[in-house]
Protein backbone atom coordinates (compact mmCIF):
# COMPACT_ATOMS: atom_id res chain seq x y z
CA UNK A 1 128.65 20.99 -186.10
CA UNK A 2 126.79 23.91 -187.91
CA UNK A 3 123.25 25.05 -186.85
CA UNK A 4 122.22 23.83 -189.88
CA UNK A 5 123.68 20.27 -189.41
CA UNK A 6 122.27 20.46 -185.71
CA UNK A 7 118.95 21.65 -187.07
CA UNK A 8 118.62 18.72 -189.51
CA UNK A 9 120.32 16.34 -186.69
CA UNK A 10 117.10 17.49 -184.32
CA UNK A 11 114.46 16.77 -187.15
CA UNK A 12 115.68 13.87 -187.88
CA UNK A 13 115.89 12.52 -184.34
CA UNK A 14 111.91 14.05 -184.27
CA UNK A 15 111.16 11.75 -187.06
CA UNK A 16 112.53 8.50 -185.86
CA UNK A 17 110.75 9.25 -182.44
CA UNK A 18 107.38 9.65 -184.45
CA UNK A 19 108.49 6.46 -186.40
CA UNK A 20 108.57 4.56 -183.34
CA UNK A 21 105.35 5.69 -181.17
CA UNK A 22 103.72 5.09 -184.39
CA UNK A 23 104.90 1.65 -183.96
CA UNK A 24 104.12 0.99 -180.85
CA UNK A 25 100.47 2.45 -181.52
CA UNK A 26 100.10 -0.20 -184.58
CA UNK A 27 101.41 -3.21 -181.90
CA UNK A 28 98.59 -1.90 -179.48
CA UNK A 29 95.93 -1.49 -181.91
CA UNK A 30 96.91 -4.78 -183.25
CA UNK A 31 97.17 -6.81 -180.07
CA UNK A 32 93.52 -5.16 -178.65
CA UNK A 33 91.71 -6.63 -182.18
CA UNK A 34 93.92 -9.42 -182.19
CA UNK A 35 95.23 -8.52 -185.94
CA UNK A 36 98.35 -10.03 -185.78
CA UNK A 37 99.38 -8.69 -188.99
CA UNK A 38 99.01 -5.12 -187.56
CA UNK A 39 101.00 -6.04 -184.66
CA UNK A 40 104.03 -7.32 -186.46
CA UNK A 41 103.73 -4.38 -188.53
CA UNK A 42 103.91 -2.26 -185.44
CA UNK A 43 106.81 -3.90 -183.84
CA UNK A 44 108.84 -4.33 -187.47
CA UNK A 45 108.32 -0.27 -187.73
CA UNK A 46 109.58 0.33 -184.04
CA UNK A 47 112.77 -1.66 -184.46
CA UNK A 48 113.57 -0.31 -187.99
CA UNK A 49 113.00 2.99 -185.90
CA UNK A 50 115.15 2.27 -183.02
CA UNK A 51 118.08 1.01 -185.49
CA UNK A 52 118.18 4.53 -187.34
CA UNK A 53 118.25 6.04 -184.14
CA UNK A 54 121.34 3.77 -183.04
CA UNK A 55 122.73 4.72 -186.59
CA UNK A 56 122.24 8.57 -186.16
CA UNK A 57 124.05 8.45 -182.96
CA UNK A 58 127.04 6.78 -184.20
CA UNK A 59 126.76 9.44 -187.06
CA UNK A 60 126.69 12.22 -184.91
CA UNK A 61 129.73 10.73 -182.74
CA UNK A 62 132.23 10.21 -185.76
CA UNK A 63 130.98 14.29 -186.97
CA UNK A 64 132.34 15.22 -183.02
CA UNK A 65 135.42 13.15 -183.09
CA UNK A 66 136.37 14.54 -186.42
């Protein structure tokens, strides 16, 4: 892998992370006013995180294995 691959491989990870804490801060916000739409938009963002995630890893495995 090239630093630059690596580089955009770290920002990327760095953005799904983000992606997800701001999920779980929408599911908190939601569940302490009781907005239940805020909460399901919290927990819809945190999943749609952690599947990118799961897809960048399998990513980054085939680019090794190559």
């Amino acid at each position: 892998m090239t630093v630059n691959a690596r580089i955009k491989s770290i920002a990327r990870a760095v953005k799904y992370k983000a992606q997800e804490t701001r999920g779980r801060a929408k599911q908190t916000a939601g569940k302490a006013t009781g907005n239940d739409r805020l909460r399901r938009e919290g927990k819809a963002e945190e999943l749609k995180s952690r599947l990118n995630q799961f897809a960048k890893r399998i990513k980054d495995a085939i680019k090794r294995n190559r």
